[in-house]
N, C-alpha and C. Protein backbone atom coordinates (compact mmCIF):
# COMPACT_ATOMS: atom_id res chain seq x y z
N UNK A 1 6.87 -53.46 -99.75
CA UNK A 1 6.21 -53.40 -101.04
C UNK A 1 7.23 -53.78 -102.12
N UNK A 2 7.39 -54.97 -102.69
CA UNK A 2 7.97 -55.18 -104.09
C UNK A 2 8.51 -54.19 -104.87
N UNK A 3 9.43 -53.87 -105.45
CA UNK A 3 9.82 -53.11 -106.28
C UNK A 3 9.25 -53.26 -107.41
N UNK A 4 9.00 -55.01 -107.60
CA UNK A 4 8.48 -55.16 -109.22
C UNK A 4 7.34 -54.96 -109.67
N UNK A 5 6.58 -54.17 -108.76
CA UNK A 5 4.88 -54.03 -109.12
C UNK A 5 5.21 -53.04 -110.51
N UNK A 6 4.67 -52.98 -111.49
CA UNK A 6 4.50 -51.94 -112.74
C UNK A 6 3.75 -50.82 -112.43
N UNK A 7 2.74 -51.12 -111.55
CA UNK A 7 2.03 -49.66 -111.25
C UNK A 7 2.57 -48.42 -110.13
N UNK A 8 3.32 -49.29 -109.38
CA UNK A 8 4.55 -48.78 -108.75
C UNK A 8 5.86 -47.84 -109.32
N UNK A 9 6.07 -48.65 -110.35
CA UNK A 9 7.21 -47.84 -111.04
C UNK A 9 6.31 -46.78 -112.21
N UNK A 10 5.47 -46.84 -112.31
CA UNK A 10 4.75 -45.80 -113.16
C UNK A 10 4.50 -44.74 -112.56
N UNK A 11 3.93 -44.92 -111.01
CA UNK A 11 3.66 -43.92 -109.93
C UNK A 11 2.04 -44.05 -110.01
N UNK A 12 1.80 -44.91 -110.02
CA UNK A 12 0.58 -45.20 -109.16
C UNK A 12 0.35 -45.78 -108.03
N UNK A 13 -0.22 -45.97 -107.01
CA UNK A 13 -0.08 -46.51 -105.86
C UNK A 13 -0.26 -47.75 -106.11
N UNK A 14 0.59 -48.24 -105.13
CA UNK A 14 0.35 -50.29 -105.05
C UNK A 14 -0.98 -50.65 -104.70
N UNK A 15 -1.02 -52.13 -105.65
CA UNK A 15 -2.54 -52.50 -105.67
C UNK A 15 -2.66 -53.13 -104.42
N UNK A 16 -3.77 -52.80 -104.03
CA UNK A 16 -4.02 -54.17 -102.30
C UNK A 16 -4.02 -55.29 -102.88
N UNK A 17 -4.06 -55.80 -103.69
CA UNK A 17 -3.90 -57.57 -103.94
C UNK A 17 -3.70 -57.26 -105.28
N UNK A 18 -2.65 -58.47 -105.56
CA UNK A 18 -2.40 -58.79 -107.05
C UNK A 18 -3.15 -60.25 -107.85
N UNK A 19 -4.21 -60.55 -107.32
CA UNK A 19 -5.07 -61.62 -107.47
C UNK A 19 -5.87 -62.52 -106.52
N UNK A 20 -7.06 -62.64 -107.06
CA UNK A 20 -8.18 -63.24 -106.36
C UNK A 20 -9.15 -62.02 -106.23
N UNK A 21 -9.85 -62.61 -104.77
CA UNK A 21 -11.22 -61.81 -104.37
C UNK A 21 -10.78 -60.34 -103.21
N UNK A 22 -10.62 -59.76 -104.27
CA UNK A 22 -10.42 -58.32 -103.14
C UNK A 22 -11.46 -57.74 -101.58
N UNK A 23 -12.80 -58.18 -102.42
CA UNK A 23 -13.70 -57.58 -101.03
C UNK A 23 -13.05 -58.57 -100.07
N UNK A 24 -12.67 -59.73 -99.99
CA UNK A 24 -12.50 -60.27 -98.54
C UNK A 24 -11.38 -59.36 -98.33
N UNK A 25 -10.44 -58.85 -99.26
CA UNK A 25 -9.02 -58.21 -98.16
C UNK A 25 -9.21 -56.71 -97.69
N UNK A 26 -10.78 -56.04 -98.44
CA UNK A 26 -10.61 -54.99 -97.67
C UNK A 26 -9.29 -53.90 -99.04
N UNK A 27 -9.89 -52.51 -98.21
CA UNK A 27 -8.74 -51.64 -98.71
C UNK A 27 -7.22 -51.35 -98.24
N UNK A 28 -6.38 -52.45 -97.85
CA UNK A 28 -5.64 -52.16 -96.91
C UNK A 28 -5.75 -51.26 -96.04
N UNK A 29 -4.36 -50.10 -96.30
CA UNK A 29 -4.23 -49.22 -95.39
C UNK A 29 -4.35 -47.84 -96.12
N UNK A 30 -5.46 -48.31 -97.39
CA UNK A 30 -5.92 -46.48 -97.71
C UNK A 30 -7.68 -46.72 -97.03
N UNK A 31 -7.92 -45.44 -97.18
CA UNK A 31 -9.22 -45.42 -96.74
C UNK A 31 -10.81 -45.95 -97.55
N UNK A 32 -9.87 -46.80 -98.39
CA UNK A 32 -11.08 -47.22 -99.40
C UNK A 32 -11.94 -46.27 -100.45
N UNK A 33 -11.66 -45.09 -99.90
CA UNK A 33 -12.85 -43.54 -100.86
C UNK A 33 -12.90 -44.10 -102.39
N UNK A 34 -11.46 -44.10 -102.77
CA UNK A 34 -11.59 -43.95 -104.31
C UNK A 34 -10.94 -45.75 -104.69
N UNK A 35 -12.04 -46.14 -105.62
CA UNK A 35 -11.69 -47.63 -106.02
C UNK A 35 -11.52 -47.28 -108.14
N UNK A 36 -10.45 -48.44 -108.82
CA UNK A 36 -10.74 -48.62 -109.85
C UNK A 36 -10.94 -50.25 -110.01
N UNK A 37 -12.24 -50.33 -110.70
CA UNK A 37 -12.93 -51.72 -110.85
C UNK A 37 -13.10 -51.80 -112.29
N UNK A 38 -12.79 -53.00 -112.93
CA UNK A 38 -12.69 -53.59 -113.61
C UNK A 38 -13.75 -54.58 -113.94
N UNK A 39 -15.46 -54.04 -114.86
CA UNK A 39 -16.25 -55.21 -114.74
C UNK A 39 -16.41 -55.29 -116.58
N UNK A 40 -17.20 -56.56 -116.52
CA UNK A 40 -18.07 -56.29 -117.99
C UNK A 40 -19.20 -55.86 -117.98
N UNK A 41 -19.98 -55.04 -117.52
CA UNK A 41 -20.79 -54.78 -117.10
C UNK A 41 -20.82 -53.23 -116.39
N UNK A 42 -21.09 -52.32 -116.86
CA UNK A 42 -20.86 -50.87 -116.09
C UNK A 42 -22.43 -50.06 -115.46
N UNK A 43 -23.07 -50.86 -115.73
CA UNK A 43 -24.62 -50.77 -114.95
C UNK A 43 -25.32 -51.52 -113.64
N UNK A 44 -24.12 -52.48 -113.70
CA UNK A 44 -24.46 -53.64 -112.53
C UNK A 44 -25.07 -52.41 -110.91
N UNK A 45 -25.92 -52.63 -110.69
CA UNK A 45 -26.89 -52.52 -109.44
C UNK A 45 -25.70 -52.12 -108.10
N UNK A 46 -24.95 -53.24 -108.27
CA UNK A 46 -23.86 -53.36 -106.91
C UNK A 46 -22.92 -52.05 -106.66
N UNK A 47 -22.63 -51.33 -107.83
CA UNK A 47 -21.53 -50.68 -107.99
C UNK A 47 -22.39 -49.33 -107.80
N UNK A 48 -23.37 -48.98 -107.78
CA UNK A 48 -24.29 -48.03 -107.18
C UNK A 48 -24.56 -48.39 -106.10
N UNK A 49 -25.29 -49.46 -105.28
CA UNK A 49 -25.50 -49.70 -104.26
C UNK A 49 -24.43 -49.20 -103.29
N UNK A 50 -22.98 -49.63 -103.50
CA UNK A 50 -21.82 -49.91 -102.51
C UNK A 50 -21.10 -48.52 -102.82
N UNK A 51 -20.79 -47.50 -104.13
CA UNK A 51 -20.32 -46.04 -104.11
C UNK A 51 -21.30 -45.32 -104.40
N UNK A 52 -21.22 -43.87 -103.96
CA UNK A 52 -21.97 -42.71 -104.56
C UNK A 52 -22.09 -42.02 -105.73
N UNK A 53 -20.57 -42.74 -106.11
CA UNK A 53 -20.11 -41.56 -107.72
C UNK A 53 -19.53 -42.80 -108.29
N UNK A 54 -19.97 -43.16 -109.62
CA UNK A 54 -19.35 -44.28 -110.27
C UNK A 54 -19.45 -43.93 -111.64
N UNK A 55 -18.59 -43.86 -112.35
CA UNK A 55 -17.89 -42.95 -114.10
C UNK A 55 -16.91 -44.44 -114.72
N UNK A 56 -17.46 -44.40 -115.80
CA UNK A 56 -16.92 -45.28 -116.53
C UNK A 56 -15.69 -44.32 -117.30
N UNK A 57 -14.60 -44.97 -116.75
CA UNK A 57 -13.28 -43.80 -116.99
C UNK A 57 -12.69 -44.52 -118.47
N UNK A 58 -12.89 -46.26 -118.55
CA UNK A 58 -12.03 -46.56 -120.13
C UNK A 58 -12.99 -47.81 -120.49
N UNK A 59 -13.03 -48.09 -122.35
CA UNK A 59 -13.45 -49.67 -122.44
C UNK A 59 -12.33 -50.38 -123.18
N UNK A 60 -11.98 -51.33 -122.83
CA UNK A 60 -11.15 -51.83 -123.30
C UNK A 60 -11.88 -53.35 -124.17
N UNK A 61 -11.42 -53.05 -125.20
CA UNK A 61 -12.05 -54.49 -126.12
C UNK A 61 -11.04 -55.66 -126.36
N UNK A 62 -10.77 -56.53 -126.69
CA UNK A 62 -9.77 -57.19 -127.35
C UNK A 62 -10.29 -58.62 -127.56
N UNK A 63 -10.49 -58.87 -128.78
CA UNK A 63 -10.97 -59.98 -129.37
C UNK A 63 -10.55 -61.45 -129.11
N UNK A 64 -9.13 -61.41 -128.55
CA UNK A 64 -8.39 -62.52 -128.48
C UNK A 64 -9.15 -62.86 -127.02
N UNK A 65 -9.52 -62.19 -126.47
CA UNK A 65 -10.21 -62.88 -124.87
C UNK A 65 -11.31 -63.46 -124.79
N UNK A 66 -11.79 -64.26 -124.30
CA UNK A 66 -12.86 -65.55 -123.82
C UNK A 66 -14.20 -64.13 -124.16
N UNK A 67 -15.12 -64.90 -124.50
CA UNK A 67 -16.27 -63.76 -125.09
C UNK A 67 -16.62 -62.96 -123.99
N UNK A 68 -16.60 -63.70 -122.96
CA UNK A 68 -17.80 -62.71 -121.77
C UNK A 68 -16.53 -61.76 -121.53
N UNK A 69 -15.60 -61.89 -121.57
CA UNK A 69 -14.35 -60.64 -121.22
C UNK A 69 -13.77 -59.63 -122.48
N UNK A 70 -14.12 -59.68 -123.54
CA UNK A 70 -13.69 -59.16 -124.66
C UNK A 70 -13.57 -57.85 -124.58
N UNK A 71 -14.70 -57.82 -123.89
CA UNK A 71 -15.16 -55.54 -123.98
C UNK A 71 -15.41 -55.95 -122.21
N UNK A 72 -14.70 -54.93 -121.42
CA UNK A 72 -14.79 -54.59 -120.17
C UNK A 72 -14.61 -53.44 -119.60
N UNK A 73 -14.98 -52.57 -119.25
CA UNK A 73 -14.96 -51.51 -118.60
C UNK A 73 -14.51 -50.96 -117.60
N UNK A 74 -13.42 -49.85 -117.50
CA UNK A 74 -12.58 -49.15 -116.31
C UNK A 74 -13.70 -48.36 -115.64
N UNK A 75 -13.91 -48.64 -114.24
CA UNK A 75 -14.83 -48.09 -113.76
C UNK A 75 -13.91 -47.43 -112.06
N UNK A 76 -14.27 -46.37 -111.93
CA UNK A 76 -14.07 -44.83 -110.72
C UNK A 76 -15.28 -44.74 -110.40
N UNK A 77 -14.44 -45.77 -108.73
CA UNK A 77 -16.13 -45.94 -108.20
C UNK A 77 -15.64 -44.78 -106.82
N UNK A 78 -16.25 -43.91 -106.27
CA UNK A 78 -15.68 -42.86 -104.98
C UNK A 78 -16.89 -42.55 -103.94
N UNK A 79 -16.82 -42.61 -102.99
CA UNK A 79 -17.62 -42.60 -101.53
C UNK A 79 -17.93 -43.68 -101.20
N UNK A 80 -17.06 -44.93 -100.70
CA UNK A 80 -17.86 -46.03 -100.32
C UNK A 80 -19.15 -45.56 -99.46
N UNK A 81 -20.28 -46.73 -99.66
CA UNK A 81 -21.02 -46.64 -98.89
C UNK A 81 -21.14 -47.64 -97.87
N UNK A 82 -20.76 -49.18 -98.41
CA UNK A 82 -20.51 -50.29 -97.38
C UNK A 82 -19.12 -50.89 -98.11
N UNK A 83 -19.17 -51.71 -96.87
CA UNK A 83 -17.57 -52.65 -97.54
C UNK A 83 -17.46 -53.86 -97.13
């Protein structure tokens, strides 16, 4: 594991991928239970479908980003149901 990850030296656990499409890699080698997802969108259908417990934990706005990304939402998604 890199030393230079930031969420690492903060003491959060290392991310399973640092870019692209995560569902193809899977949760590495945790058990998948607890995910934080990152959508614009915190009602999307999928994110109920696929966990049991899903809490919009932060929104983050920032004007300088492409419109559809401006306001996006920290989402604590926990009990997978599929993967």
């Amino acid at each position: 594991m890199p030393s230079r990850c930031r969420a690492s030296r903060a003491g959060s656990p290392y991310p399973v991928g640092q870019a692209g499409d995560f569902w193809a890699w899977g949760p590495g080698s945790t058990d998948g239970d607890v995910w934080v997802v990152v959508v614009s969108d915190p009602t999307l259908p999928e994110l109920r479908q696929a966990w049991r417990d899903v809490r919009v934990a932060a929104v983050m706005t920032d004007a300088r980003r492409v419109s559809e990304e401006r306001t996006v939402y920290v989402v604590v998604v926990r009990g997978i149901r599929v993967l």
